[in-house]
Protein backbone atom coordinates (compact mmCIF):
# COMPACT_ATOMS: atom_id res chain seq x y z
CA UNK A 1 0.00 0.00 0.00
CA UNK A 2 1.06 3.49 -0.34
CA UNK A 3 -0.01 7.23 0.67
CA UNK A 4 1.08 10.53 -0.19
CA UNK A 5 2.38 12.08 2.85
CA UNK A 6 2.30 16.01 1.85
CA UNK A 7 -0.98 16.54 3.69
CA UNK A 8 1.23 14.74 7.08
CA UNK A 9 4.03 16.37 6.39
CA UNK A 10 1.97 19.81 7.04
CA UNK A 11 0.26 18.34 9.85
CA UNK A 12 3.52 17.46 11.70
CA UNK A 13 5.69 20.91 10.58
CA UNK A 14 2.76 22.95 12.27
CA UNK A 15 2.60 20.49 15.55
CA UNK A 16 6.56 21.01 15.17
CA UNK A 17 5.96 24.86 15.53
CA UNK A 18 3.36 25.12 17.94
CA UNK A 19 5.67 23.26 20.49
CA UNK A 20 8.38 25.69 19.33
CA UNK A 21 10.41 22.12 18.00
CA UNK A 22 12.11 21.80 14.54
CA UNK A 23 10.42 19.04 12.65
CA UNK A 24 12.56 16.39 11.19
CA UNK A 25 13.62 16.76 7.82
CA UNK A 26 11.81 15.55 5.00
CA UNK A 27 12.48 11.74 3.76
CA UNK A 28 14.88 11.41 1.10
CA UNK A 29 13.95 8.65 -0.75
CA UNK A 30 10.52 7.88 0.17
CA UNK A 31 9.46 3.79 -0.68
CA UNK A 32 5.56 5.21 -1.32
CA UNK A 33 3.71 8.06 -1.77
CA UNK A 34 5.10 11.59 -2.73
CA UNK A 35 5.13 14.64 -0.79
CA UNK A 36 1.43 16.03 -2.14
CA UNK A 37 -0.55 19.03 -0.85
CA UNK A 38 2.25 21.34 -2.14
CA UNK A 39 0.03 24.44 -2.53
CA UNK A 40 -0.74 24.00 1.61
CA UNK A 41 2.16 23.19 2.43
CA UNK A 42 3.46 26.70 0.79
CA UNK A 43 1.06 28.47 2.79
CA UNK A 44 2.22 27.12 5.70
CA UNK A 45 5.68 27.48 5.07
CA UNK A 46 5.14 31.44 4.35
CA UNK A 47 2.77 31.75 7.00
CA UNK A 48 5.28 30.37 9.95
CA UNK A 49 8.46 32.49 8.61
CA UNK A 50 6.63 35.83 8.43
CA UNK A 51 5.50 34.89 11.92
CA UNK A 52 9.25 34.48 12.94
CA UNK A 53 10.55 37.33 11.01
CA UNK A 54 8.28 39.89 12.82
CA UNK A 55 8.16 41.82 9.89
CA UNK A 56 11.50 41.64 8.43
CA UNK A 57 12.74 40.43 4.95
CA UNK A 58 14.90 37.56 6.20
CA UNK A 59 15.65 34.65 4.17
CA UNK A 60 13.18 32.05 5.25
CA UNK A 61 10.79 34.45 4.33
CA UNK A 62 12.13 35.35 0.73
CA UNK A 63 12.65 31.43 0.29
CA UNK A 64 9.00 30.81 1.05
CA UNK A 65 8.04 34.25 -1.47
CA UNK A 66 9.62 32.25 -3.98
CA UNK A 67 9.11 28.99 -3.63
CA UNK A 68 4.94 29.75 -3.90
CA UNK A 69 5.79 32.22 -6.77
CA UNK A 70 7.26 28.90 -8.67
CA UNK A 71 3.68 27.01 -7.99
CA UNK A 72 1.99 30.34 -9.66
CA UNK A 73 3.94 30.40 -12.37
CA UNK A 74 4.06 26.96 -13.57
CA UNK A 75 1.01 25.24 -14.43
CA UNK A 76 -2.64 25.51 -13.00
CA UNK A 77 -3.49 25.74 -9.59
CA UNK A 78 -6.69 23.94 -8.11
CA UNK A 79 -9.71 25.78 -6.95
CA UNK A 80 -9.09 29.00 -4.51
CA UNK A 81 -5.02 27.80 -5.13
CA UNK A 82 -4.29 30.68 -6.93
CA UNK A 83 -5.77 33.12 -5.05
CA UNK A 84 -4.55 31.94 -1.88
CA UNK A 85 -1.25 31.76 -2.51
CA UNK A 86 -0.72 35.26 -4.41
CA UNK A 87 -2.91 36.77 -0.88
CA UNK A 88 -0.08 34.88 1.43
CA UNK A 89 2.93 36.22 -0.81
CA UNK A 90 1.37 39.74 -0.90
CA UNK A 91 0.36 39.71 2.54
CA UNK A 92 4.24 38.35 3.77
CA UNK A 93 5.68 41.34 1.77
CA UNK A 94 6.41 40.09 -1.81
CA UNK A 95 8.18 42.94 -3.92
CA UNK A 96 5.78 42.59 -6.70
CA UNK A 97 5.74 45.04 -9.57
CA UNK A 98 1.78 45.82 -11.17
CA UNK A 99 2.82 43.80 -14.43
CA UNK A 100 3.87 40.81 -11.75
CA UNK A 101 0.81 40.72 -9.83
CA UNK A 102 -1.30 40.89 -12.87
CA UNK A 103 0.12 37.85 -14.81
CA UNK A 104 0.67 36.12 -10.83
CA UNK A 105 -3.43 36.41 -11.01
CA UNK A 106 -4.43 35.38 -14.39
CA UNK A 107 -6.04 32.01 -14.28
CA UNK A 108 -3.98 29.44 -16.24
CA UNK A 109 -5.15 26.72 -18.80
CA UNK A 110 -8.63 25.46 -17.45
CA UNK A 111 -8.06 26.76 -14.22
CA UNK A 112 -10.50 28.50 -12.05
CA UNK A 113 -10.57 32.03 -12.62
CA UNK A 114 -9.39 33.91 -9.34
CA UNK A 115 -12.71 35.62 -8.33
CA UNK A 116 -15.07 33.41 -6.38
CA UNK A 117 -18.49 32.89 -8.50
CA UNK A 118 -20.42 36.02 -7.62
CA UNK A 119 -23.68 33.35 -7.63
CA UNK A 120 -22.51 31.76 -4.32
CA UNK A 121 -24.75 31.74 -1.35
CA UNK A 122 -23.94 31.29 2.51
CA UNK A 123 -23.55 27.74 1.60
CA UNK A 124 -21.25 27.93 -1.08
CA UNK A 125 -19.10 30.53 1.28
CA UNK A 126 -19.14 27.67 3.94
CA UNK A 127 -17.55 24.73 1.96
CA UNK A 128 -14.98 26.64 1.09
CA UNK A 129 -14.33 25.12 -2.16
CA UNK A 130 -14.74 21.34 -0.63
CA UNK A 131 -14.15 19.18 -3.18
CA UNK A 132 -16.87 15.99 -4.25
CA UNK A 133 -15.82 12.48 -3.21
CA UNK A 134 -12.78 11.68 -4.70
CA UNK A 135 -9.06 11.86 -4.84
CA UNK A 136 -9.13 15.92 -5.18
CA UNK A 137 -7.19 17.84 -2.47
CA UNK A 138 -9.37 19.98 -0.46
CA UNK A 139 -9.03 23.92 -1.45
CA UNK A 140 -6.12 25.94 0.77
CA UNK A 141 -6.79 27.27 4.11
CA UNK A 142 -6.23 31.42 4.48
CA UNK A 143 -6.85 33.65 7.14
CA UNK A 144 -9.20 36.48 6.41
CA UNK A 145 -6.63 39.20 7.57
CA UNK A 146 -4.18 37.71 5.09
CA UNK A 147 -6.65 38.49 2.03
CA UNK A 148 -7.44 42.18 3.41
CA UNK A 149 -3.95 42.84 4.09
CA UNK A 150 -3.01 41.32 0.39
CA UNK A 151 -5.98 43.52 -0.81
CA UNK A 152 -4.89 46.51 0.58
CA UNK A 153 -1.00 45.79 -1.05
CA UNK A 154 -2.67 45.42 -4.60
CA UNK A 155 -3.96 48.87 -3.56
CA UNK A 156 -0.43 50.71 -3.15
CA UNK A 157 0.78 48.65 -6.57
CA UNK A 158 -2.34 50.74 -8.34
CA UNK A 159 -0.76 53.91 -6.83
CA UNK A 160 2.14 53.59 -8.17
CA UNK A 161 0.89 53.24 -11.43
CA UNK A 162 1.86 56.22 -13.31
CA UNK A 163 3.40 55.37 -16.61
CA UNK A 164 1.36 56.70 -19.59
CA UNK A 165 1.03 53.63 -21.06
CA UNK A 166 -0.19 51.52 -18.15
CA UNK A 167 -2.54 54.49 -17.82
CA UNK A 168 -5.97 53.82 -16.03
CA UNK A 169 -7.64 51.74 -19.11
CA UNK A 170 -4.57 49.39 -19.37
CA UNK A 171 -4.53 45.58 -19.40
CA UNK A 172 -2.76 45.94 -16.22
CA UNK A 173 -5.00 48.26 -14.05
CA UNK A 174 -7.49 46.06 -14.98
CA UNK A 175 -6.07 43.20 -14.18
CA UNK A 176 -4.91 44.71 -10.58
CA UNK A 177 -8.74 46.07 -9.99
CA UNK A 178 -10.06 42.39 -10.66
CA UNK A 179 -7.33 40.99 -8.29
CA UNK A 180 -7.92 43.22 -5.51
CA UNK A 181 -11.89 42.83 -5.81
CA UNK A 182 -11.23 39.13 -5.81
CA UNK A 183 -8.57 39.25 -2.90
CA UNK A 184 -11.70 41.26 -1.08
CA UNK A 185 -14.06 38.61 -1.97
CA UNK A 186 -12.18 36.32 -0.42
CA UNK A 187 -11.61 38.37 2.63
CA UNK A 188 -15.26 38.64 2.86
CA UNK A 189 -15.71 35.25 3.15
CA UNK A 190 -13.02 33.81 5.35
CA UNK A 191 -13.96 36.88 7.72
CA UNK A 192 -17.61 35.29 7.27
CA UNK A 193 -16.09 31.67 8.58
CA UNK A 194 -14.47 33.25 11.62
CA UNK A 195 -17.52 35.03 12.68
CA UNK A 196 -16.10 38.90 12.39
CA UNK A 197 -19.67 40.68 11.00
CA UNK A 198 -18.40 44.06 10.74
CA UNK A 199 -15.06 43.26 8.68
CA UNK A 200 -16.50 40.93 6.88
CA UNK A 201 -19.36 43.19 5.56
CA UNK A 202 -16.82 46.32 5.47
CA UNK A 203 -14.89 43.97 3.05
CA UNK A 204 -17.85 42.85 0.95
CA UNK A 205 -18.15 46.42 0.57
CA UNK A 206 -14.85 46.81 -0.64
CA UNK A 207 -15.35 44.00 -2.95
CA UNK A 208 -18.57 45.24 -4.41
CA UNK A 209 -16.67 48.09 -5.04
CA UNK A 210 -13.96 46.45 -7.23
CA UNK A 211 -15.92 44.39 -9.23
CA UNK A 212 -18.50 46.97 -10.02
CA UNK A 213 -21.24 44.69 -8.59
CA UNK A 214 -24.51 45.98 -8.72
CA UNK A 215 -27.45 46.07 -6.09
CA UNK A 216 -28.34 42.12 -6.44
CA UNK A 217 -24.13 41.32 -5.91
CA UNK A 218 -23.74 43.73 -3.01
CA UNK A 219 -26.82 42.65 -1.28
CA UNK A 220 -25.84 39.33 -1.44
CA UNK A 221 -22.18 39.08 -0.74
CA UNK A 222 -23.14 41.24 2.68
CA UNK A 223 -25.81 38.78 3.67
CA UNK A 224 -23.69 35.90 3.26
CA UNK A 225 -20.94 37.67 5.98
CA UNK A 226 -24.24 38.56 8.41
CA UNK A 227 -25.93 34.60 7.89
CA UNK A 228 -22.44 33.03 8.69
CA UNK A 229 -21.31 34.97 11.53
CA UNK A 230 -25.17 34.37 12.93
CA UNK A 231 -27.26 37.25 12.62
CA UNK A 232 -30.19 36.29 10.57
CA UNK A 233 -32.88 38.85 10.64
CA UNK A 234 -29.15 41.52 9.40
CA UNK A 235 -28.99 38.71 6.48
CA UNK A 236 -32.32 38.66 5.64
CA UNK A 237 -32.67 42.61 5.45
CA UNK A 238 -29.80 43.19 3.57
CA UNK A 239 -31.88 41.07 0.54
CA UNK A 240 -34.64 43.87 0.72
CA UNK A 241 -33.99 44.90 -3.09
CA UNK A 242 -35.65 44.15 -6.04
CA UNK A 243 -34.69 40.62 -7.55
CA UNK A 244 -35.51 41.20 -11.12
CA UNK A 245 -32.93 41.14 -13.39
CA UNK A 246 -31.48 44.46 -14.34
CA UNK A 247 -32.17 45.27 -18.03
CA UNK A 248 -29.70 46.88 -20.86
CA UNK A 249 -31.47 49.54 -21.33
CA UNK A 250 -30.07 49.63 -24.96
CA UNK A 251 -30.08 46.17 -25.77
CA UNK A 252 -32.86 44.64 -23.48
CA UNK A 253 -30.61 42.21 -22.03
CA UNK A 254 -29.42 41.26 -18.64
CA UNK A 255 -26.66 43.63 -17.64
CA UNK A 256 -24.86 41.70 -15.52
CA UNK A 257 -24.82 37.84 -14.67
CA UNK A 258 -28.96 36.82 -14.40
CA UNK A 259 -27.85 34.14 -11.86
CA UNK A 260 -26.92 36.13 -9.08
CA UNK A 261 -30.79 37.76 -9.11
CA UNK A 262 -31.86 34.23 -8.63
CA UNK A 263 -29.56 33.39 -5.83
CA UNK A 264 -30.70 36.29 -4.02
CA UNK A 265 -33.92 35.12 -3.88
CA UNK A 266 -32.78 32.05 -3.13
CA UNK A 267 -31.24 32.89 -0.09
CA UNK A 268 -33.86 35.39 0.90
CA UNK A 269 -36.64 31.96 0.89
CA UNK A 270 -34.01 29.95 3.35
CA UNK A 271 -33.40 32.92 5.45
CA UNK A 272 -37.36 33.71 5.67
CA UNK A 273 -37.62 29.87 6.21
CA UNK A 274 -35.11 30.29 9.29
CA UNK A 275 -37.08 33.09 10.48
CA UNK A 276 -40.59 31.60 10.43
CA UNK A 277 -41.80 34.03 7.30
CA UNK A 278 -43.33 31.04 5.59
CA UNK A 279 -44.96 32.98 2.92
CA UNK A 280 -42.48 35.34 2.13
CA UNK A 281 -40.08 32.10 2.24
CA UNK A 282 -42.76 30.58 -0.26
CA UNK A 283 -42.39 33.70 -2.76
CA UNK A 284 -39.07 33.73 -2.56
CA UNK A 285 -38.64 30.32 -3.52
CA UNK A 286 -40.94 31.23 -6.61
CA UNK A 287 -39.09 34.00 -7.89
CA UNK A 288 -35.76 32.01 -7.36
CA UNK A 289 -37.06 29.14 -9.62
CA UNK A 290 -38.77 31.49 -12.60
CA UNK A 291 -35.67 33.40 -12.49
CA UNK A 292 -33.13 30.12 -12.79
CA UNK A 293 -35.08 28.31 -14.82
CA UNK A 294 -35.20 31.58 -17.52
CA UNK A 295 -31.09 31.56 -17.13
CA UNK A 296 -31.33 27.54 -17.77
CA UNK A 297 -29.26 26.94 -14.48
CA UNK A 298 -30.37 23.35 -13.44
CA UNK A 299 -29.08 23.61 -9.69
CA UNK A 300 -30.15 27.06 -8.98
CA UNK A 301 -33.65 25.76 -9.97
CA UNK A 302 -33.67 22.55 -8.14
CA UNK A 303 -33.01 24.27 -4.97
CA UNK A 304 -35.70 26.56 -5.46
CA UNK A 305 -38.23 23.77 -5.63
CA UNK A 306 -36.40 21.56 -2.58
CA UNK A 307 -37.09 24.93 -1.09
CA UNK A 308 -41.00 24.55 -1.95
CA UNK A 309 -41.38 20.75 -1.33
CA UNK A 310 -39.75 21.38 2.52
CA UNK A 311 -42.57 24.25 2.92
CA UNK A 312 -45.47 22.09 1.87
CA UNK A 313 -46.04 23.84 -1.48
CA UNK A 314 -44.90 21.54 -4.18
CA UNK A 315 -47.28 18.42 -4.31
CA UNK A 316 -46.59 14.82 -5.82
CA UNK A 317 -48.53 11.88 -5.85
CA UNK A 318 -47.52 9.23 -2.76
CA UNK A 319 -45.32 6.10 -4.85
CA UNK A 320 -46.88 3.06 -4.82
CA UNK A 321 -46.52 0.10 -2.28
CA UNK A 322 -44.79 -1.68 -4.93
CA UNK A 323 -42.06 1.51 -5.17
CA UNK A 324 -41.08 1.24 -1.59
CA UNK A 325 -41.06 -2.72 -1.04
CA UNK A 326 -38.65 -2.75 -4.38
CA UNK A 327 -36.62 0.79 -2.96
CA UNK A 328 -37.66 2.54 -6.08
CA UNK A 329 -39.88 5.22 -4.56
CA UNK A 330 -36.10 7.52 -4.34
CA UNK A 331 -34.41 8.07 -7.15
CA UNK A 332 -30.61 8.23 -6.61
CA UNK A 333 -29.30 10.32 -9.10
CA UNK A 334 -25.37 11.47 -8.34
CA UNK A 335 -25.27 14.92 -6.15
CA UNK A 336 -22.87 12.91 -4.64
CA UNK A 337 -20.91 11.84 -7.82
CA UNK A 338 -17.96 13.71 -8.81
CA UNK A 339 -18.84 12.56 -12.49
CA UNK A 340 -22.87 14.15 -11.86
CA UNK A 341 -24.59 11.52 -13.56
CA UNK A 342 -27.97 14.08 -13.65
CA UNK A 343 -26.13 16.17 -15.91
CA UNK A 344 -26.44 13.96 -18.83
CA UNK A 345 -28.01 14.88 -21.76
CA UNK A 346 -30.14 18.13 -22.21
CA UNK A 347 -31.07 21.02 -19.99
CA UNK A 348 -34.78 19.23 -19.90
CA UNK A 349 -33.48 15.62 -19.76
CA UNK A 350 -31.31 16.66 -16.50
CA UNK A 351 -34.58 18.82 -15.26
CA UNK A 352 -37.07 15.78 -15.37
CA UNK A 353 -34.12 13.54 -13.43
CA UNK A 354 -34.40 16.38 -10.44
CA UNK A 355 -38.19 16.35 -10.52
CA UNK A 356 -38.35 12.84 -10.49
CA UNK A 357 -35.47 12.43 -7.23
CA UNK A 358 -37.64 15.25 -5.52
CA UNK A 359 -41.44 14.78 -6.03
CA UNK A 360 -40.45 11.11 -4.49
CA UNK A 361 -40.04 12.86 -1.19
CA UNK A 362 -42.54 14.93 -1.65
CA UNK A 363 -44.76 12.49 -2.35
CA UNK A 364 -43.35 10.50 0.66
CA UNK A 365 -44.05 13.66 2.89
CA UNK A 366 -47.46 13.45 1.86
CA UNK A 367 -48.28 9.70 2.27
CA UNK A 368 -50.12 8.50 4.98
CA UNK A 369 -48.11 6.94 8.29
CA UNK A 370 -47.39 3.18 7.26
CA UNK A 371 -46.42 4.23 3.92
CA UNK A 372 -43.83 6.53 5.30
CA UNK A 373 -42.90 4.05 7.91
CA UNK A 374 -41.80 1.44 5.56
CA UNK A 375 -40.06 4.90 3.69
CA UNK A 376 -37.38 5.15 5.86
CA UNK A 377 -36.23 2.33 6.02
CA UNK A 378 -36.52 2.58 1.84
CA UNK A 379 -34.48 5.42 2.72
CA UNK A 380 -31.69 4.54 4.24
CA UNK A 381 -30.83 1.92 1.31
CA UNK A 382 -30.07 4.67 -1.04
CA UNK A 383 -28.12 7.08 1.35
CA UNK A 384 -25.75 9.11 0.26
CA UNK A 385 -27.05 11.23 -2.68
CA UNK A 386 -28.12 14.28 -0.63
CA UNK A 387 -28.23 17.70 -2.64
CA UNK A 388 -25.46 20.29 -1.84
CA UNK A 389 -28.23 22.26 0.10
CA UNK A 390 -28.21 20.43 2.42
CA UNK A 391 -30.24 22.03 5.38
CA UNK A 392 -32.92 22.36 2.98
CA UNK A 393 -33.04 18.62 2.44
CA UNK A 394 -32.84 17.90 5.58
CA UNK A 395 -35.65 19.79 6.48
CA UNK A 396 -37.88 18.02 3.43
CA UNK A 397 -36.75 14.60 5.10
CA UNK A 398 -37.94 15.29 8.31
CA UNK A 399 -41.67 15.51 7.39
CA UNK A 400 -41.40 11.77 6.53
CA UNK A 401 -41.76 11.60 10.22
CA UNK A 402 -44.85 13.10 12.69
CA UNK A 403 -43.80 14.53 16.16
CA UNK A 404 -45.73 11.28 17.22
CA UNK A 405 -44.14 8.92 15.16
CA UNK A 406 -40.82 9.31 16.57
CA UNK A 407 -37.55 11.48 17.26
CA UNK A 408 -36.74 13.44 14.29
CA UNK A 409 -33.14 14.47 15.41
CA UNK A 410 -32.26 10.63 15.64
CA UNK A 411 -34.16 10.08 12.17
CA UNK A 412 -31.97 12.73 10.46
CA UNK A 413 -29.25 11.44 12.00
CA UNK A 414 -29.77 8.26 10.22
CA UNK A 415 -30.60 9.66 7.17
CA UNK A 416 -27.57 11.81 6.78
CA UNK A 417 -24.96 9.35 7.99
CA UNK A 418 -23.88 8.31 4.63
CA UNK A 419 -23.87 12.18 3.34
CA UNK A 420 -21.55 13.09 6.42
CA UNK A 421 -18.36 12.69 4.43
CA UNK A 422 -19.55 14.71 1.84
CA UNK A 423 -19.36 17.56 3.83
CA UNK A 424 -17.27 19.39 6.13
CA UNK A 425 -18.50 19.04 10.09
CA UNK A 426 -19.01 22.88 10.25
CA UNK A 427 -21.40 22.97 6.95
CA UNK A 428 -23.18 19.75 8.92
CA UNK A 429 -23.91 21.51 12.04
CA UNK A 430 -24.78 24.37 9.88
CA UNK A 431 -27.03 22.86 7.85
CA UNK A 432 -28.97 20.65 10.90
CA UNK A 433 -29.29 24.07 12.70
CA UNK A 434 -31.01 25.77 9.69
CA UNK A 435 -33.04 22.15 9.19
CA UNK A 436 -34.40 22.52 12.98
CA UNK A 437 -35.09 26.44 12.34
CA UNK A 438 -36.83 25.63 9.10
CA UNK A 439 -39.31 23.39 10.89
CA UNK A 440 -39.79 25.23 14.26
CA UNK A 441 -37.70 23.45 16.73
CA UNK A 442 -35.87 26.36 18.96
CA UNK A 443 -34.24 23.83 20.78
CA UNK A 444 -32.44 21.62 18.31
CA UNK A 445 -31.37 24.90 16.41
CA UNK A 446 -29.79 26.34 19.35
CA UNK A 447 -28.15 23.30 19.90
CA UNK A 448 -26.82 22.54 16.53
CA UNK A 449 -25.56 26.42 16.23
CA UNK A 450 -23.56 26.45 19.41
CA UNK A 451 -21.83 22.91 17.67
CA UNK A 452 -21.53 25.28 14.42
CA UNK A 453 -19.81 28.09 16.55
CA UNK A 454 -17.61 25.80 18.39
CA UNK A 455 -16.24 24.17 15.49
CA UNK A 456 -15.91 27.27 13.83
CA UNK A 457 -13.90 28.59 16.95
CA UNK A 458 -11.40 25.58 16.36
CA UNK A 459 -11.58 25.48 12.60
CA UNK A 460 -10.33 29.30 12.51
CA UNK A 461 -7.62 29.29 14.53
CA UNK A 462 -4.56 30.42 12.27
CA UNK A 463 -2.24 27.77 14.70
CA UNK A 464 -4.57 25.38 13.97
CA UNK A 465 -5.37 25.40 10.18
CA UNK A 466 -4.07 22.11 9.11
CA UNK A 467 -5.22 20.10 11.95
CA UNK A 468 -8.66 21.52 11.28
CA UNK A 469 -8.22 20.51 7.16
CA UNK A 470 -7.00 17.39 8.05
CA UNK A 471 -9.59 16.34 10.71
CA UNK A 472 -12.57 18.12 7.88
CA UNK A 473 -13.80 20.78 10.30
C-alpha cells in the first residue's frame, strides 16, 4: 500500500511549531507516496516564517516568497489555489511590480478564474471550495486578515501606477482592480467563517466596489458575511432589493450575470424559512425558480423547488406500495458523484431527473403513516445522494416523520450518515441548525448552532489550520 504524505508532512511541521520544535527533515527517498498538498504546504511554510521574522525580509521568508511564486507560475493551480497563494505572498511582503501581480493572477489553462463565482450563497461561502468524493485535495486554508492585508497591497501597486502607457484603461489596471476585488471577496468570506460581522461586511463592501457589482451582488455578498457569523434577521434585510434582473437599457438584455438575481432570492426563501416568514419564504422560492429556470441553471432551480417541497407547497402523488417494497420510490441520481450523472443529456433531460429524485419525497411527505414508515427504512438503502443544500433537504426529510411517530433528530441522524463525508463538520452543524429552524424546533437549532460556533472557533484558529483541514472541520 502506499499514501502521499504532503498533507502529514503539514500536519507534523505545524505540531513542530506550535511546540516551538524543529520538525525532522523531510524523507529522502521515500518507498511510497510523494510529498502532495504542495500548494498548503506553501502556505504554511510562508505563514510560519513571516511569523518568525516579525516583519522583516529575512531569508526564510524570501525562500517561502519564492518557492509559492514557482507554484503560480508553472502550471494551474486547483480551486481557490491561486488566489490563496498570491494573498499569502502579498500579505508576507512580496516585492511585486503591477505587471507581476497581474500575470501572478491570471487564471492558467482550465483553471478556475481567481474571483469566487459572484452566484454563491452562505452555503457555497461555507464549503470553502470542498471538493466531491474523490481523490481531489481539499481547497487551501487562508486567514481572512491575510486576504485584506493582500488587498490593501494590490492597492499601493495601483498607486504607483503612473506610466502613460499603463494608464488607467490598461490591461494591467485592470487586471490589478479584478485581483484586488477578488482578494476582497475572499476576505469577505473567510472573515464570514471566523464570525467577524463588521469586517467581513466592510470587506464585501470593498469588494462590491472592485468588481462593479450591482445592487443584487452587493446585497448578497453582505448577507452571506451577516448569515455566517449568525445574525439572521441583518442577512435577511440586507436582501430587501428588487430581484428582477437588471435590463440593458439599450439592448434589453441582462446587464450583468442573471444568476446572481436568482440566488438572491434564493437565499432570501431559506433565510425567511429560518425566520418563520413562511410565505415570504414561499415567494421567494418562486421568484428564485422562474428566475433560474429563464437563465437555464439546473441547480439554482432545483433548490428553489427543494425549497418549496420542505414548505409544503410543491405536491406529488404518494409512490406506490410496490415503489417502496422494491426501494424505487427515491431516485438516486449522483449529487454525490464527482462525475454528476444528472447532468447527462439536455437542460430538460437533467430537469425531469431532479423532478423525479424530488417529487419522491414529496410524495413520501405526503403519504399516509405506514407508507412513510416502511419509507425510511426505503431510505436509508439509497443514502448518500443528498443535494449540496443540504439544510434544505434535511428539512424536506424530516416531514417523513410526525412529532408522534418518533424522534426526528435521531431520524436525520440516520438519514444523513452516509452524506456526512460529503461535507465538512461545520457545513453539517450548519445545515442541521437551519433544518431545525426551518421546521420550528428552537431547541435543536440552538443546539446545533452552538456545535456550528464551536467548530468554527477551532476550525479558525490560524495555529490550527491544518489540523482543522485534516480532521474536515
Amino acid at each position: 500500500m502506499s499514501r502521499d504524505f504532503g498533507e502529514i508532512r503539514a500536519l507534523l511541521v505545524a505540531c513542530a511549531a506550535r511546540a516551538g520544535k524543529s520538525p525532522p527533515p523531510m524523507p529522502e527517498t521515500p518507498k511510497a507516496g510523494g510529498a502532495d498538498a504542495v500548494e498548503q504546504r506553501a502556505l504554511l511554510r510562508l505563514r510560519l516564517a513571516t511569523a518568525r521574522a516579525n516583519g522583516e525580509a529575512t531569508e526564510p521568508v524570501q525562500a517561502a516568497i519564492a518557492a509559492a511564486r514557482s507554484l503560480l507560475e508553472n502550471g494551474p493551480r486547483g480551486p481557490g489555489a491561486r488566489v490563496a497563494l498570491l494573498a499569502s505572498m502579498l500579505a508576507a511582503g512580496a516585492d511585486l511590480d503591477a505587471a507581476e501581480v497581474a500575470r501572478l493572477s491570471r487564471a492558467r489553462d482550465d483553471e478556475d478564474p481567481l474571483a469566487a463565482p459572484l452566484a454563491w450563497t452562505a452555503t457555497e461561502w461555507l464549503a470553502e471550495r470542498r471538493p466531491v468524493l474523490g481523490d481531489a485535495e481539499p481547497a487551501p486554508v487562508v486567514p481572512g486578515a491575510t486576504f485584506v492585508a493582500a488587498a490593501r497591497g494590490v492597492l499601493g501597486v495601483e498607486a504607483k501606477l503612473r506610466a502613460p502607457k499603463e494608464g488607467p484603461r490598461s490591461g494591467t489596471a485592470e487586471a490589478l482592480v479584478a485581483a484586488r476585488g477578488a482578494l476582497w471577496l475572499e476576505a469577505a468570506a473567510a472573515l464570514a467563517r471566523e464570525g467577524d460581522a463588521a469586517s467581513g461586511a466592510n470587506a464585501a463592501d470593498e469588494a462590491a466596489t472592485a468588481l462593479g457589482l450591482g445592487p443584487h451582488g452587493r446585497a448578497l455578498v453582505r448577507s452571506n458575511v451577516f448569515r455566517l457569523a449568525g445574525d439572521r434577521e441583518k442577512a435577511f434585510a440586507e436582501l430587501a432589493v428588487d430581484d428582477a434582473p437588471a435590463k440593458d437599457e439599450l439592448t434589453g438584455k441582462a446587464a450583468s450575470d442573471p444568476r446572481v438575481p436568482a440566488a438572491v432570492a434564493l437565499q432570501r426563501a431559506e433565510l425567511a424559512m429560518a425566520l418563520g416568514k413562511r410565505d415570504e419564504a414561499r415567494a421567494s422560492a418562486e421568484r428564485a425558480e422562474a428566475r433560474a429556470t429563464a437563465c437555464h441553471d439546473v441547480l439554482l432551480a432545483a433548490r428553489a423547488r427543494w425549497q418549496l417541497g420542505a414548505l409544503g407547497a410543491r405536491t406529488a402523488p404518494p409512490p406506490p406500495w410496490a415503489d417502496v417494497e422494491a426501494g424505487t420510490a427515491l431516485s438516486w441520481i449522483g449529487f454525490g458523484n464527482p462525475l454528476e450523472p444528472f447532468r447527462a443529456g439536455d437542460a430538460t433531460s437533467q430537469s425531469a431527473r431532479v423532478t423525479r429524485a424530488l417529487d419522491g419525497w414529496v410524495g413520501l411527505a405526503g403519504a399516509d403513516p405506514s407508507l412513510r414508515h416502511a419509507a425510511r427504512w426505503a431510505a436509508l438503502r439509497d443514502r448518500g445522494d443528498a443535494p449540496p443544500w443540504l439544510g434544505v433537504h434535511l428539512a424536506l426529510a424530516g416531514r417523513l416523520i410526525a412529532p408522534s411517530e418518533g424522534d426526528v433528530e435521531l431520524w436525520l441522524d440516520a438519514a444523513s450518515a452516509f452524506d456526512l463525508r460529503r461535507f465538512s463538520l461545520r457545513s453539517y452543524a450548519f445545515a442541521r441548525a437551519d433544518a431545525a429552524r426551518f421546521r420550528g424546533d428552537a431547541e435543536a437549532a440552538t443546539r446545533w448552532e452552538a456545535r456550528y460556533r464551536f467548530l468554527r472557533g477551532v476550525a479558525t484558529d490560524p495555529t490550527r489550520i491544518e489540523l482543522a483541514r485534516h480532521l474536515d472541520l
